[in-house]
Structure formats: C-alpha cells, structure tokens
PDB file of N, CA and C in Angstrom:
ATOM      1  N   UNK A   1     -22.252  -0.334  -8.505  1.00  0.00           N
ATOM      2  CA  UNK A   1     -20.978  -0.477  -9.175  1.00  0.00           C
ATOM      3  C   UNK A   1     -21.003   0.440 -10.402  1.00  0.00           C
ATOM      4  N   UNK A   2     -20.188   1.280 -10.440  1.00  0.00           N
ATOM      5  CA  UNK A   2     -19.990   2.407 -11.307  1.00  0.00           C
ATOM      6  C   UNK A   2     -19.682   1.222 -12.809  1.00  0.00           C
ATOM      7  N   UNK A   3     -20.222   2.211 -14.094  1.00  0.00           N
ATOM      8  CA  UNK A   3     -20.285   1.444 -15.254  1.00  0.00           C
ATOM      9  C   UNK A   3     -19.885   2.361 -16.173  1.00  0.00           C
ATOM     10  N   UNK A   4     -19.308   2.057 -17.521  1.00  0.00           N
ATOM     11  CA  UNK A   4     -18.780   2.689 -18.218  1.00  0.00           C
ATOM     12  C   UNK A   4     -18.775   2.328 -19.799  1.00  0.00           C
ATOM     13  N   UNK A   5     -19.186   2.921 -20.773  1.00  0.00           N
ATOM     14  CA  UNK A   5     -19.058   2.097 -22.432  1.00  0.00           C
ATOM     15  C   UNK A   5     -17.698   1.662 -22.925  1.00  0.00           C
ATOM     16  N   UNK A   6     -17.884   1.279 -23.847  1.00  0.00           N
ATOM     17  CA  UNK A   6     -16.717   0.978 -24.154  1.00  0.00           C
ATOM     18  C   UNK A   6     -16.168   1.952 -24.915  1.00  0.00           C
ATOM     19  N   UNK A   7     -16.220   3.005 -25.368  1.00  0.00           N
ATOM     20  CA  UNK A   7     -15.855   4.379 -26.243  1.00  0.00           C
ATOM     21  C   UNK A   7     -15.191   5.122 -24.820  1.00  0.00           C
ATOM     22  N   UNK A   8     -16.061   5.330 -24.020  1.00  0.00           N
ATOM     23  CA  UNK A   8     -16.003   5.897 -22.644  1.00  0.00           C
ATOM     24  C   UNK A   8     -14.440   5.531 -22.251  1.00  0.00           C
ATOM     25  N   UNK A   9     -14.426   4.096 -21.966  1.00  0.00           N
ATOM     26  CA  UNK A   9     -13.066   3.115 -21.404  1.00  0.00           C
ATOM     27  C   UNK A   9     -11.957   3.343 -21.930  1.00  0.00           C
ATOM     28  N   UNK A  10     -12.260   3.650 -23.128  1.00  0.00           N
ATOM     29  CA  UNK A  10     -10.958   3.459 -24.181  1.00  0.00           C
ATOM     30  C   UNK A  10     -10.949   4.907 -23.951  1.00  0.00           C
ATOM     31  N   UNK A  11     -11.513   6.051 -23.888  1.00  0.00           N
ATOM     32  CA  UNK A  11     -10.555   7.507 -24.149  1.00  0.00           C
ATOM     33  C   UNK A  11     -10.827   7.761 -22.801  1.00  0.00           C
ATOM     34  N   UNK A  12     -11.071   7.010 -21.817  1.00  0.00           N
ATOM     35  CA  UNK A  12     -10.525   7.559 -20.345  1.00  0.00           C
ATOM     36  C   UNK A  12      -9.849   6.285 -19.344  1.00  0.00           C
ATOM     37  N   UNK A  13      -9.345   5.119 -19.891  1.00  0.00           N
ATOM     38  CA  UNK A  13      -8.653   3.914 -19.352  1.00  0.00           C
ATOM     39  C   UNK A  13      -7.694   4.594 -17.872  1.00  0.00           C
ATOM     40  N   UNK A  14      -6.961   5.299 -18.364  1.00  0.00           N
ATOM     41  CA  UNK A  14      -5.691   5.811 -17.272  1.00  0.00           C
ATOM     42  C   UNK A  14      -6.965   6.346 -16.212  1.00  0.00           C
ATOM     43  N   UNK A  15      -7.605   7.117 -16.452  1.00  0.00           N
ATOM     44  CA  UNK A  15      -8.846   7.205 -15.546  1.00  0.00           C
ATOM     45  C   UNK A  15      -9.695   6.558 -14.378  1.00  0.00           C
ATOM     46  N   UNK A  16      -9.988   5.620 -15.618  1.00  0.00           N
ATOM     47  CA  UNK A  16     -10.468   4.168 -15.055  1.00  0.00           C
ATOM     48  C   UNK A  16      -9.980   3.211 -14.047  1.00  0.00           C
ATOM     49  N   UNK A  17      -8.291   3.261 -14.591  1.00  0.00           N
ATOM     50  CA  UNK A  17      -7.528   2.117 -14.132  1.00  0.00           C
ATOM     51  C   UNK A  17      -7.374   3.236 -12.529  1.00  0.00           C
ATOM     52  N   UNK A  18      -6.984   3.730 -12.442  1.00  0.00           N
ATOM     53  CA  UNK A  18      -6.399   5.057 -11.347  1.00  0.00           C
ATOM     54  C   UNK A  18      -7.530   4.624  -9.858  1.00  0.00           C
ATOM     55  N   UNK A  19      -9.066   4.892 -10.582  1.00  0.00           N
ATOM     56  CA  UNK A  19     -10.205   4.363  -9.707  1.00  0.00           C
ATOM     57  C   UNK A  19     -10.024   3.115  -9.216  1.00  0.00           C
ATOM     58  N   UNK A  20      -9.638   2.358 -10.231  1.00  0.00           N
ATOM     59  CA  UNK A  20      -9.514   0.786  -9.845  1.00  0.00           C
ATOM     60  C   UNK A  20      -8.352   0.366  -8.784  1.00  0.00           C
ATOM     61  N   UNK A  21      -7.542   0.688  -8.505  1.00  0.00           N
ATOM     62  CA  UNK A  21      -6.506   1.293  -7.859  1.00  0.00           C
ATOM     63  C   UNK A  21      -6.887   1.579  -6.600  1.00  0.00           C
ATOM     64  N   UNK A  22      -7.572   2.751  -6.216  1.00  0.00           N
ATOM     65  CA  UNK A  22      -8.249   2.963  -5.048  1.00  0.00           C
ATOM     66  C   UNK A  22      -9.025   1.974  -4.570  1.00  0.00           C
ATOM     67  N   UNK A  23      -9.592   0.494  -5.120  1.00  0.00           N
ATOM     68  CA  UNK A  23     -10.474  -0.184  -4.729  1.00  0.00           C
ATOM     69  C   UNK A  23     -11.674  -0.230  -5.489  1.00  0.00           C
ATOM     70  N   UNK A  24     -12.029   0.191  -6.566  1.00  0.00           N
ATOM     71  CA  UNK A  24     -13.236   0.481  -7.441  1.00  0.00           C
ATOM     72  C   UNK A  24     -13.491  -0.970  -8.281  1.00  0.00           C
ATOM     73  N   UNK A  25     -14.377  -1.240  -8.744  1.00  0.00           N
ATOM     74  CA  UNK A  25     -14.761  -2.615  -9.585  1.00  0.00           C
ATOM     75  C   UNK A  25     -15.550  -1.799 -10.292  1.00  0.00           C
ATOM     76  N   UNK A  26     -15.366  -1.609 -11.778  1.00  0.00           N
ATOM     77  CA  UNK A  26     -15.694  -0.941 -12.897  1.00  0.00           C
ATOM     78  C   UNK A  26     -16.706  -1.568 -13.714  1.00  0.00           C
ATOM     79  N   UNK A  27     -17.692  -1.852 -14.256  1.00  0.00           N
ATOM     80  CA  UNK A  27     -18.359  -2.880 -15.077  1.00  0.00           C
ATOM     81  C   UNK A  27     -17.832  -1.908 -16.622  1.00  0.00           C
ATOM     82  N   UNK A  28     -17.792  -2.679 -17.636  1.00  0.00           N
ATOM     83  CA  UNK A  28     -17.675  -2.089 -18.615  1.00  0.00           C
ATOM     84  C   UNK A  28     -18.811  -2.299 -19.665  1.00  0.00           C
ATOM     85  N   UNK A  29     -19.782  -1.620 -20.026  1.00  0.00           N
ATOM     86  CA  UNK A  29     -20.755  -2.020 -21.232  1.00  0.00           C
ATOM     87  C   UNK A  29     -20.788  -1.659 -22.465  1.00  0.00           C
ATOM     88  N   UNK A  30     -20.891  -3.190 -23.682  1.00  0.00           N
ATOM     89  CA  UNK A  30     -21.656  -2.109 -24.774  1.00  0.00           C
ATOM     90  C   UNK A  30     -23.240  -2.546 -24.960  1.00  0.00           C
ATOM     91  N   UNK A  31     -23.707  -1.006 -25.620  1.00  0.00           N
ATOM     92  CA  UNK A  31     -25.223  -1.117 -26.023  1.00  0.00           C
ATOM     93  C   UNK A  31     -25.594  -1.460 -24.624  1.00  0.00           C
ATOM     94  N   UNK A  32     -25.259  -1.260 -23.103  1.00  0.00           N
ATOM     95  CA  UNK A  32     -26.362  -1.217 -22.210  1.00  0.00           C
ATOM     96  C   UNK A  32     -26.464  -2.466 -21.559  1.00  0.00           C
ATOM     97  N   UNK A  33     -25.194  -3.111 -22.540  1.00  0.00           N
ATOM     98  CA  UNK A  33     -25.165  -4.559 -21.839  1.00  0.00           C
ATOM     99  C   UNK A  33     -23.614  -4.936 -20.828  1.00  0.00           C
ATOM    100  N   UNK A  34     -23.532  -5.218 -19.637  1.00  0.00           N
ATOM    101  CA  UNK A  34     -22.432  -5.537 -19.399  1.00  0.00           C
ATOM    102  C   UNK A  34     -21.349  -6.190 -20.235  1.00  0.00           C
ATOM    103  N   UNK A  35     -19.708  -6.863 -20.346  1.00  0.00           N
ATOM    104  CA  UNK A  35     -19.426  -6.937 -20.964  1.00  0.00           C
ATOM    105  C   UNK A  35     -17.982  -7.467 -20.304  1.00  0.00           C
ATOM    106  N   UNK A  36     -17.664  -6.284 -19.577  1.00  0.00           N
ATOM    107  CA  UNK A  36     -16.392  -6.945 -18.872  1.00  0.00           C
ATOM    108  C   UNK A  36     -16.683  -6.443 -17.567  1.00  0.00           C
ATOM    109  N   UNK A  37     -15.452  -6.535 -16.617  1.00  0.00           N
ATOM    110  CA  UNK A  37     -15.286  -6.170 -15.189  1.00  0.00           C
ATOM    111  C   UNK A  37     -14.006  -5.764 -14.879  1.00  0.00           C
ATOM    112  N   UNK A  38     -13.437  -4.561 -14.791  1.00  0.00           N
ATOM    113  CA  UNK A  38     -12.198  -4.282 -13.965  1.00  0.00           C
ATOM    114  C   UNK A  38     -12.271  -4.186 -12.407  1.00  0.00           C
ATOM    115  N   UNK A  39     -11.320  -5.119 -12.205  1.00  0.00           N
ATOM    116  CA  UNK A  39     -11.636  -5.270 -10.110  1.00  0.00           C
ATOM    117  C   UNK A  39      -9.792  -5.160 -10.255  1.00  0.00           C
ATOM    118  N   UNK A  40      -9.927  -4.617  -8.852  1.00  0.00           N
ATOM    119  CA  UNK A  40      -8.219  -5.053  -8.490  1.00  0.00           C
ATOM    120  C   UNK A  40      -7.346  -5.897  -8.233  1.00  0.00           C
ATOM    121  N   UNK A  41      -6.197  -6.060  -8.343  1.00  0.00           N
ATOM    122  CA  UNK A  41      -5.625  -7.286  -8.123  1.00  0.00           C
ATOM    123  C   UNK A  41      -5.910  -7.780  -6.322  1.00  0.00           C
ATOM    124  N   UNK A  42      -5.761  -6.654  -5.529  1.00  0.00           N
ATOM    125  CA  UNK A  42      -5.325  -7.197  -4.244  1.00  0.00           C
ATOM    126  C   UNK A  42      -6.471  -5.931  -3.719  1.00  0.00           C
ATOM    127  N   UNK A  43      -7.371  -6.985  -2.887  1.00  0.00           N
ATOM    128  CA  UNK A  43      -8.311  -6.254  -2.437  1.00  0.00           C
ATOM    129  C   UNK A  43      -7.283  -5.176  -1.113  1.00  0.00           C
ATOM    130  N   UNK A  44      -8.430  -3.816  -1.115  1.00  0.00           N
ATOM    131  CA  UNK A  44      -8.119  -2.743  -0.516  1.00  0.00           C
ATOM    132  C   UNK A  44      -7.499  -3.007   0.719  1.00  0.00           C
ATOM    133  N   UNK A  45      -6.538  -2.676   1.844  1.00  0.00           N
ATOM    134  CA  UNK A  45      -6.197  -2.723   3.018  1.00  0.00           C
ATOM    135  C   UNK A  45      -7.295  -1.928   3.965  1.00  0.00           C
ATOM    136  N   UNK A  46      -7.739  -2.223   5.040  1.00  0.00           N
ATOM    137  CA  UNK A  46      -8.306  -1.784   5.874  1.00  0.00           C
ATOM    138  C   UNK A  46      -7.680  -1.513   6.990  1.00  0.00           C
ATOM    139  N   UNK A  47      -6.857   0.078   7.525  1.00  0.00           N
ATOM    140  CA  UNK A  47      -6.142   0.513   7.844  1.00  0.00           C
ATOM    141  C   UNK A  47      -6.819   0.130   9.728  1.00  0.00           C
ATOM    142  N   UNK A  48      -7.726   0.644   9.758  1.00  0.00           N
ATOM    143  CA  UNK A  48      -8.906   0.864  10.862  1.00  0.00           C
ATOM    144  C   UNK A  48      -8.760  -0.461  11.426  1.00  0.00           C
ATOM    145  N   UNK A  49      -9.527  -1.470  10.733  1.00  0.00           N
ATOM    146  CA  UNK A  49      -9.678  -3.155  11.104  1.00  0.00           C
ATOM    147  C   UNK A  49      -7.830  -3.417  11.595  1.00  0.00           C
ATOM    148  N   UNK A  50      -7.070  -3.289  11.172  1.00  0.00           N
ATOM    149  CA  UNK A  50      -5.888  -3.657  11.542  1.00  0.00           C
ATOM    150  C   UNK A  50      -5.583  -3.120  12.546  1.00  0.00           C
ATOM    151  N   UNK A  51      -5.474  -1.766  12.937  1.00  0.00           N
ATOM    152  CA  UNK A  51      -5.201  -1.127  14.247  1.00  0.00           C
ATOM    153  C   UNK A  51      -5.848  -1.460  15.116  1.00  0.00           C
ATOM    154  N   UNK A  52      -6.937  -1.780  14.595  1.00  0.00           N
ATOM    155  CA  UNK A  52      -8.358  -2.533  15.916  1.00  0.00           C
ATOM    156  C   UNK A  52      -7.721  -4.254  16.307  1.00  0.00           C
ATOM    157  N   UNK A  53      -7.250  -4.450  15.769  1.00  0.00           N
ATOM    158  CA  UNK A  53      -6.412  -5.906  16.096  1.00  0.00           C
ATOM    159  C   UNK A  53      -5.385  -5.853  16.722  1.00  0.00           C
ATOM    160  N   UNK A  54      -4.476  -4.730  16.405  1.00  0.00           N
ATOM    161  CA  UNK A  54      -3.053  -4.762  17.100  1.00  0.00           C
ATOM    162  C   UNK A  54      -3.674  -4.480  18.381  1.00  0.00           C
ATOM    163  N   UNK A  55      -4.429  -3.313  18.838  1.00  0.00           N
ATOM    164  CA  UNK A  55      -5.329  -2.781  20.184  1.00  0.00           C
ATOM    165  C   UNK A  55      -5.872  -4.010  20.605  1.00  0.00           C
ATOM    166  N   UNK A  56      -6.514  -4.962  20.179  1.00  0.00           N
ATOM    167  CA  UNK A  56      -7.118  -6.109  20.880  1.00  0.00           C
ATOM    168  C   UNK A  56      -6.010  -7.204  21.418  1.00  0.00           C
ATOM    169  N   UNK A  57      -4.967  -7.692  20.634  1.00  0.00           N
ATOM    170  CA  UNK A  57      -3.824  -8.297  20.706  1.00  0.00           C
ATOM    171  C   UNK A  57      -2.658  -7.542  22.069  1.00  0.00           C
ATOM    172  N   UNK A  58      -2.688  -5.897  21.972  1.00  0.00           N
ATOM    173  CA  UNK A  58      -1.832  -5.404  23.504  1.00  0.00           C
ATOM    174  C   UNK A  58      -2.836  -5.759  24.362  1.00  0.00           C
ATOM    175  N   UNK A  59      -4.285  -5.530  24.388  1.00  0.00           N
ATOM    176  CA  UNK A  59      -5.128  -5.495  25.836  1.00  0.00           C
ATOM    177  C   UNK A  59      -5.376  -7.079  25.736  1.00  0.00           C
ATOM    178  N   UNK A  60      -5.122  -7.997  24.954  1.00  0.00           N
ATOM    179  CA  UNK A  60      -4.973  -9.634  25.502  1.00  0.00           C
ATOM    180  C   UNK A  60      -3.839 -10.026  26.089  1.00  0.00           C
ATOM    181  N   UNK A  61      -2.475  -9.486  25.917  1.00  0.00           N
ATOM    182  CA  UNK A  61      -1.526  -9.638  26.526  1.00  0.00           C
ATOM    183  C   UNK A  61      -1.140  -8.788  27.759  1.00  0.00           C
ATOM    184  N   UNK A  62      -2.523  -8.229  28.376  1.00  0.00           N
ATOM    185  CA  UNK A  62      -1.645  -7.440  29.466  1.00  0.00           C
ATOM    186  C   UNK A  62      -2.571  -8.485  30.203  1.00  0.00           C
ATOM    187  N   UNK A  63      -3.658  -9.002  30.321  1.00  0.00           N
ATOM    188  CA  UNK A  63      -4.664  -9.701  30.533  1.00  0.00           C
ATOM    189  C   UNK A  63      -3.999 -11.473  30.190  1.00  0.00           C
ATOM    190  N   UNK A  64      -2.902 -11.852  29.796  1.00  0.00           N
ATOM    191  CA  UNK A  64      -2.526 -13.253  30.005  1.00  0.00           C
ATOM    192  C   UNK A  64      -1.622 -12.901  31.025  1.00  0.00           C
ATOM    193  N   UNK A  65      -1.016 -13.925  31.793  1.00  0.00           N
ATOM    194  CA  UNK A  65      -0.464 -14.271  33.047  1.00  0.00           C
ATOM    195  C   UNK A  65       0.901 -14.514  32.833  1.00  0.00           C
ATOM    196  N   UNK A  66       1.947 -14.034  33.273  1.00  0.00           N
ATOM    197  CA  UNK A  66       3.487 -14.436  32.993  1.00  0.00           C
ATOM    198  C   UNK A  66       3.522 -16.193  33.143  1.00  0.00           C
ATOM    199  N   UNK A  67       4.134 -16.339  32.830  1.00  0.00           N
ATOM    200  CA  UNK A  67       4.695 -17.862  32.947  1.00  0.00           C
ATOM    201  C   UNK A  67       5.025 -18.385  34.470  1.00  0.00           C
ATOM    202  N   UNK A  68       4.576 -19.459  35.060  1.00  0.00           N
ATOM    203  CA  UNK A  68       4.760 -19.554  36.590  1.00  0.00           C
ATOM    204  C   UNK A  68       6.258 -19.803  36.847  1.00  0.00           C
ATOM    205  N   UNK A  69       6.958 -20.498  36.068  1.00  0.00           N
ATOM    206  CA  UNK A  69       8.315 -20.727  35.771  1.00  0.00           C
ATOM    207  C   UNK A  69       9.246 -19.103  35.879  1.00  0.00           C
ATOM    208  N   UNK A  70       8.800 -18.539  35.294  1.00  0.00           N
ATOM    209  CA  UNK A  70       9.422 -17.159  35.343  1.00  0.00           C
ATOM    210  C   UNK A  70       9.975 -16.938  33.665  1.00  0.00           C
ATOM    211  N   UNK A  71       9.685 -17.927  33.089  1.00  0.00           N
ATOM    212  CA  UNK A  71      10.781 -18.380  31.177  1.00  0.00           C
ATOM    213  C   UNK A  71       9.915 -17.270  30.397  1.00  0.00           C
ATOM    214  N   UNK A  72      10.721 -17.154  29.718  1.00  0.00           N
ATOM    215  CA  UNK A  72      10.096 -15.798  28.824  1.00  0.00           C
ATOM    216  C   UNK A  72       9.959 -17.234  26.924  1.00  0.00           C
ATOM    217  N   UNK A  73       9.089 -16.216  26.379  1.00  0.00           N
ATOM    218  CA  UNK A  73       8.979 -17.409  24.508  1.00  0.00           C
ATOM    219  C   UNK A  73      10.688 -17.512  24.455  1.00  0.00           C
ATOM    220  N   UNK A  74      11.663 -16.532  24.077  1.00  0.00           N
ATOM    221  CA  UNK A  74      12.788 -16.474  24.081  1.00  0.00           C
ATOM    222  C   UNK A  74      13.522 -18.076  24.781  1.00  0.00           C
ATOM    223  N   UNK A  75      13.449 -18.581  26.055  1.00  0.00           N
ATOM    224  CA  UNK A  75      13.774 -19.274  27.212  1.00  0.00           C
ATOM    225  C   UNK A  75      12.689 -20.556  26.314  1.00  0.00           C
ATOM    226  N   UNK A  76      11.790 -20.385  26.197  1.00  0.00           N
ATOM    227  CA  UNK A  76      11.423 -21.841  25.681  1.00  0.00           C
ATOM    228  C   UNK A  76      12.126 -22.615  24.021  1.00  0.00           C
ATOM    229  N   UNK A  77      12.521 -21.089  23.233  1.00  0.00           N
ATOM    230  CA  UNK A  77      12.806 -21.407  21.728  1.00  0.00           C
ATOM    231  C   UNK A  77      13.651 -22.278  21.894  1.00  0.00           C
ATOM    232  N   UNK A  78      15.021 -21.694  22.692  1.00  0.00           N
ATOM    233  CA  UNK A  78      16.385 -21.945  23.037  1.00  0.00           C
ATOM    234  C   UNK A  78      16.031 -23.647  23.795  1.00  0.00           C
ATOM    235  N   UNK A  79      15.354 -24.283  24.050  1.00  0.00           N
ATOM    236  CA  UNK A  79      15.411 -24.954  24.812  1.00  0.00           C
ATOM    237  C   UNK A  79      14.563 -26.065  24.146  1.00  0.00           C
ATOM    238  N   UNK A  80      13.939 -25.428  22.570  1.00  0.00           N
ATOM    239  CA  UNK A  80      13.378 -26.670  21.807  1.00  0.00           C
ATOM    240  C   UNK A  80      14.391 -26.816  20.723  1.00  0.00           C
ATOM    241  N   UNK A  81      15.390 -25.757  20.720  1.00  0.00           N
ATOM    242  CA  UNK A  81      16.223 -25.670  20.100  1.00  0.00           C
ATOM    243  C   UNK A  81      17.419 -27.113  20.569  1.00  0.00           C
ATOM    244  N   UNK A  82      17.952 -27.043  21.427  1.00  0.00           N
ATOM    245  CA  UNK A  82      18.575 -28.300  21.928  1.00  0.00           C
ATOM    246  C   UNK A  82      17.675 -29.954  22.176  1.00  0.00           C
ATOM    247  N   UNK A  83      16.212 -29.759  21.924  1.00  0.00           N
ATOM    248  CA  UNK A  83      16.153 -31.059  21.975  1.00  0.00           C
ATOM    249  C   UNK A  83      15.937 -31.632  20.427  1.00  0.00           C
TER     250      UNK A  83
END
C-alpha cells in the first residue's frame, strides 16, 4: 500500500485523491508512523468478473428447458397478477 507524509499529502492531495479514485488505499504518515488512510468510497468495478457472469447466465439459459406448458415468465406474472 503506497504511503505518503503528511507535507507530501498536503502539496500533492488533488494527486492523491485522483489515485484514490482509480481504486488506490493511500496510508498517510508522520515521522514514519502511519496516521490516516484514504480508501474509496465504492470499491472498484470489475468489468471482466461481470461479463464472466452475464456469459455464464446466457450458457445457463440455453441449457434450462422451456416450460412443458408452453407459458413464457411474462404468462405466469399476468396470472399472479389476477390472483
């Protein structure tokens, strides 16, 4: 985890914060000692892991079985809808 003084922080913050942004967790030290922590609000998106899900989610649905009824989700909503 990248670390930084506190002299450092303060005349390069916009810097700092920019990294943090991309996903970075900053330690901040004085004298050599930790002190604070900049992390991000909302951890990073993982672009890869998600596309690898939508791909697992089409090849599970070509691989489930139509309905023996012939009813599509649509045909069941409508029909919990009236009871």
């Amino acid at each position: 985890m990248p670390e930084a003084g506190i002299l450092e922080a303060r005349n390069s913050f916009s810097a700092l914060i920019e990294r943090v942004e991309k996903g970075e967790e900053i330690t901040i030290t004085r004298h050599g000692k930790a002190v604070a922590k900049i992390v991000p609000t909302d951890p990073p998106r993982d672009v890869e892991k998600a596309r690898a899900a939508v791909a697992a989610i089409r090849e599970m649905r070509k691989k489930v079985k139509p309905d023996p009824d012939g009813l599509t989700i649509r045909d069941y909503i409508e029909m919990g809808r009236r009871y």
